[in-house]
C-alpha atoms as a PDB file:
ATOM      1  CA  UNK A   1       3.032  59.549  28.537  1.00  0.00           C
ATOM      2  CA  UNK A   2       4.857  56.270  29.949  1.00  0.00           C
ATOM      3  CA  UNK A   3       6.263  53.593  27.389  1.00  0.00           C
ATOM      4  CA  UNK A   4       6.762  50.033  28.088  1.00  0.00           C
ATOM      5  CA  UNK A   5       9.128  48.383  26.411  1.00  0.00           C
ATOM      6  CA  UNK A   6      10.273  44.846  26.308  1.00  0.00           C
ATOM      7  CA  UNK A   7       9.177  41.148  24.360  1.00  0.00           C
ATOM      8  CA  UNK A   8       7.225  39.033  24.574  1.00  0.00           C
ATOM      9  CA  UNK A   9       5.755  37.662  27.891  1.00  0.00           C
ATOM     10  CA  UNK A  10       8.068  40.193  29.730  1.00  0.00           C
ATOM     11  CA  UNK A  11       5.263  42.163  31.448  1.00  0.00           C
ATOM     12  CA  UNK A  12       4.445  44.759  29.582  1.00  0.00           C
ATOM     13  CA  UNK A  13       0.006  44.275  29.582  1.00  0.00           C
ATOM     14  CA  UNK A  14       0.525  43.485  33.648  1.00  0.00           C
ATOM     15  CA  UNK A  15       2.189  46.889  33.113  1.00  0.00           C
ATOM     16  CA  UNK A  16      -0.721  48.453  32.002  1.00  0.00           C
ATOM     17  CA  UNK A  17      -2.822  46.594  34.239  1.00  0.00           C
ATOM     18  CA  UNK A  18      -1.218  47.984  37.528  1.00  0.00           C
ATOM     19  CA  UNK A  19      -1.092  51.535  36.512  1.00  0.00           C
ATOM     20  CA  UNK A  20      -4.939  51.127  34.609  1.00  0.00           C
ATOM     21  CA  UNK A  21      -5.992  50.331  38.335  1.00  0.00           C
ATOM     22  CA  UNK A  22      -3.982  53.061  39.889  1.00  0.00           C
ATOM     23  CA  UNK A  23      -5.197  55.718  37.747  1.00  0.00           C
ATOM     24  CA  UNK A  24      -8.569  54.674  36.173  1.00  0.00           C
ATOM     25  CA  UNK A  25      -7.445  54.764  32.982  1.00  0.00           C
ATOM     26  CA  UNK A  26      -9.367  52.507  30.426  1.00  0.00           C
ATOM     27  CA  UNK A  27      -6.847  49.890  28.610  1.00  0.00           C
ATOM     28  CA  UNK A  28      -7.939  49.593  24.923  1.00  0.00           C
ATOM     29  CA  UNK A  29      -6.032  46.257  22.656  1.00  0.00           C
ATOM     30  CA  UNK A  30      -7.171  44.860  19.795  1.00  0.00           C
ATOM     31  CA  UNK A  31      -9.962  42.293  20.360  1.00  0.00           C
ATOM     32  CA  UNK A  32     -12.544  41.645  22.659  1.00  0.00           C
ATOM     33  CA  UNK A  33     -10.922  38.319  22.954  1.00  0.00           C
ATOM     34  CA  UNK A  34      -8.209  40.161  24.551  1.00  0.00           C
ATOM     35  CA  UNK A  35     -10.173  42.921  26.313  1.00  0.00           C
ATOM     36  CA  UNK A  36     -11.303  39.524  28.646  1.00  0.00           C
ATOM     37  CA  UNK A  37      -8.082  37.908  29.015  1.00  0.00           C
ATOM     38  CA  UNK A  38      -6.874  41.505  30.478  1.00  0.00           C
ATOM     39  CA  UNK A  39      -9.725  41.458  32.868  1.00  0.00           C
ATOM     40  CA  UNK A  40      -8.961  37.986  33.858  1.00  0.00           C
ATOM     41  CA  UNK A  41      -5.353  38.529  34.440  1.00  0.00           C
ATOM     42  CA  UNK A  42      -6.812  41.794  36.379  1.00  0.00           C
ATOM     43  CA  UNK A  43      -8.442  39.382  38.772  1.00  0.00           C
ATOM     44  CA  UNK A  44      -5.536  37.366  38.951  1.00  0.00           C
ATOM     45  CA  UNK A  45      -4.040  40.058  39.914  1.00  0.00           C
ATOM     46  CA  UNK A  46      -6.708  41.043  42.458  1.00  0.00           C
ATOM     47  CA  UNK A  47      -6.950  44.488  40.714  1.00  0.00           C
ATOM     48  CA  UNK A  48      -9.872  46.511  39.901  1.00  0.00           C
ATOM     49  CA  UNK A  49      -9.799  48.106  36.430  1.00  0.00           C
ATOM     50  CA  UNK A  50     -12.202  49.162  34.371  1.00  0.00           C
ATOM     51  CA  UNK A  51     -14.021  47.515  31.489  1.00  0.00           C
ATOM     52  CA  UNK A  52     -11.218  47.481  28.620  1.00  0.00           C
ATOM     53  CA  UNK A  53     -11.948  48.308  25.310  1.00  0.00           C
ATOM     54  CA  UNK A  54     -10.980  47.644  21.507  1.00  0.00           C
ATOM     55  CA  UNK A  55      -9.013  50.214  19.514  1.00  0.00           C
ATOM     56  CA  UNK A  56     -12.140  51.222  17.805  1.00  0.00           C
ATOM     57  CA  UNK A  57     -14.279  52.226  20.613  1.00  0.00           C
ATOM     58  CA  UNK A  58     -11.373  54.915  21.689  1.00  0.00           C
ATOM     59  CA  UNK A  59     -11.936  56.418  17.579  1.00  0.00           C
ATOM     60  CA  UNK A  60     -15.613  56.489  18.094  1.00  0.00           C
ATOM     61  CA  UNK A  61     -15.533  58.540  21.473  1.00  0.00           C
ATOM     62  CA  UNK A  62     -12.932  60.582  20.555  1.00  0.00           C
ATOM     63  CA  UNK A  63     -16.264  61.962  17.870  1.00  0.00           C
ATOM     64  CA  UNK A  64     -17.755  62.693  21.911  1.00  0.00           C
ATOM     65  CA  UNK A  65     -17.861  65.112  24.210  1.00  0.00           C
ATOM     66  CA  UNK A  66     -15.858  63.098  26.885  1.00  0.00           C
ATOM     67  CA  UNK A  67     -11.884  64.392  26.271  1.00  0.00           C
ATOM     68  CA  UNK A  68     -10.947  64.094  29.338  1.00  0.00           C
ATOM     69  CA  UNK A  69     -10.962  60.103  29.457  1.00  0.00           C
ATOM     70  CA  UNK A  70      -7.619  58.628  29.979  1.00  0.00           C
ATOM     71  CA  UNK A  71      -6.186  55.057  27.810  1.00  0.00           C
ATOM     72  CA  UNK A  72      -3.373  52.971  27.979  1.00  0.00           C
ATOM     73  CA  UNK A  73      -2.889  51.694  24.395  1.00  0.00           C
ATOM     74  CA  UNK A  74      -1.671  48.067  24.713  1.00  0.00           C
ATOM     75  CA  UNK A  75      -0.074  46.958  21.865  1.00  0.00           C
ATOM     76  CA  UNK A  76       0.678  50.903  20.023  1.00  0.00           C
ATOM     77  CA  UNK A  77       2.250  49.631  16.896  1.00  0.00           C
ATOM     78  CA  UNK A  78      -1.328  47.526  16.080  1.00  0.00           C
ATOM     79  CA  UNK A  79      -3.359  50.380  17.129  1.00  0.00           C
ATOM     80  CA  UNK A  80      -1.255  52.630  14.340  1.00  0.00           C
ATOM     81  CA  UNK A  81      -2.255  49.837  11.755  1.00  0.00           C
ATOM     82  CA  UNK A  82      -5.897  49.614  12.715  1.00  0.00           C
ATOM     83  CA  UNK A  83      -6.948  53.138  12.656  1.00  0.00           C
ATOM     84  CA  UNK A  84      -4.387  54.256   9.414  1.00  0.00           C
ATOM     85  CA  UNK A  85      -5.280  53.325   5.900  1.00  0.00           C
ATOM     86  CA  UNK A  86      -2.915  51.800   3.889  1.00  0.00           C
ATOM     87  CA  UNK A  87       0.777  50.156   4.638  1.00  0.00           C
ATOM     88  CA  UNK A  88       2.378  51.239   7.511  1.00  0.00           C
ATOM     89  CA  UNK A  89       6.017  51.925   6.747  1.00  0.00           C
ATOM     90  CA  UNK A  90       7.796  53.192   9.970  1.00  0.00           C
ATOM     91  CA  UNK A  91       7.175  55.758  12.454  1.00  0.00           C
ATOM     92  CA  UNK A  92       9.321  57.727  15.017  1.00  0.00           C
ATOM     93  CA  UNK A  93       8.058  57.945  18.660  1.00  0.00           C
ATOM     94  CA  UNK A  94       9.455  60.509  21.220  1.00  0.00           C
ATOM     95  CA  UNK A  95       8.386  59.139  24.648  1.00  0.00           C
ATOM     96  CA  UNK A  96       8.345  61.769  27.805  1.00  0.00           C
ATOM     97  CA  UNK A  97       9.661  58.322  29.809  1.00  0.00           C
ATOM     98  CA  UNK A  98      10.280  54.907  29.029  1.00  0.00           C
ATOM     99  CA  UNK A  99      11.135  51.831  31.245  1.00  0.00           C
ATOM    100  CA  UNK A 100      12.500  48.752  29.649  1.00  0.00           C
ATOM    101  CA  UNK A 101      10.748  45.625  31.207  1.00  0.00           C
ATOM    102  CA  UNK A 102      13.659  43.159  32.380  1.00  0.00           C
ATOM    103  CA  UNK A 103      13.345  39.586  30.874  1.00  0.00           C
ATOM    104  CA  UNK A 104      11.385  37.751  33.725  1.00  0.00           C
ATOM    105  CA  UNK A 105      13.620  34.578  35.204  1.00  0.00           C
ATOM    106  CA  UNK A 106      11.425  31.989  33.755  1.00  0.00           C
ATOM    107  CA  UNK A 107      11.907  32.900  30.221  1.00  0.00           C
ATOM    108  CA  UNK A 108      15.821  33.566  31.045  1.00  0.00           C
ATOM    109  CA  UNK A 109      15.676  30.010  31.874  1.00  0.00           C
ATOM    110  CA  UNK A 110      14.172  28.547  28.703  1.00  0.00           C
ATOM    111  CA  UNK A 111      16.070  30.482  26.987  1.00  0.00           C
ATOM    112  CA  UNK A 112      18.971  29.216  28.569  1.00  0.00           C
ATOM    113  CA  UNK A 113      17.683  25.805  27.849  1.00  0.00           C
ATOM    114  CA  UNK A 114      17.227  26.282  24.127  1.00  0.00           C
ATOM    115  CA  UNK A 115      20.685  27.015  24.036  1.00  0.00           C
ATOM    116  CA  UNK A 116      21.725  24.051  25.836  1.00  0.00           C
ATOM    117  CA  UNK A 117      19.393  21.815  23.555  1.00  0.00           C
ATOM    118  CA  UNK A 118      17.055  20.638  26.128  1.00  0.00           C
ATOM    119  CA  UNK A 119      13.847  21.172  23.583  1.00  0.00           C
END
């Protein structure tokens, strides 16, 4: 299992993206608002991925006979909150590999220009 880390706008769902159209595996976020802004970025991207799905639709096959499907969870701490009743309160995470996304140059630049006052 890979993890993704970094904020905001850093690259993280064109992560998922790439690797979902190397290795087949289904992305599944939170809406199906988002399920077609990931396709459209895929397109962007001139990838071919397959259909996306919500959180939900990974609960209900996982009652099927199909284990062997593959997901990239986009998003894992709002896919913890969807499928657990009650408050979330923390949760530990042991990754078998992580890569930290480096801040991409154009937000190193606003953010340089927020410093400096220009907005």
């Amino acid at each position: 299992m890979r993890m993704y880390i970094g904020g905001r706008g850093f690259g993280k769902t064109t992560k998922l993206i790439r690797e979902s159209a190397l290795t087949g595996a289904i992305i599944a976020c939170f809406s199906t608002s988002e399920c077609g802004r990931i396709l459209k970025q895929a397109k962007i991207l001139k990838l071919e991925i397959p259909k996306p799905v919500i959180y939900e639709e990974i609960l209900y096959e996982r009652s099927s006979s199909n284990r062997t499907q593959k997901y990239l969870i986009d998003e894992i701490d709002s896919f913890i909150s969807r499928v657990t009743p009650g408050e979330i309160v923390g949760y530990t995470l042991t990754p078998m590999s992580v890569e930290h996304l480096p801040m991409p140059e154009e937000l190193k630049k606003r953010k340089e220009e927020l410093c400096e006052g220009k907005y």
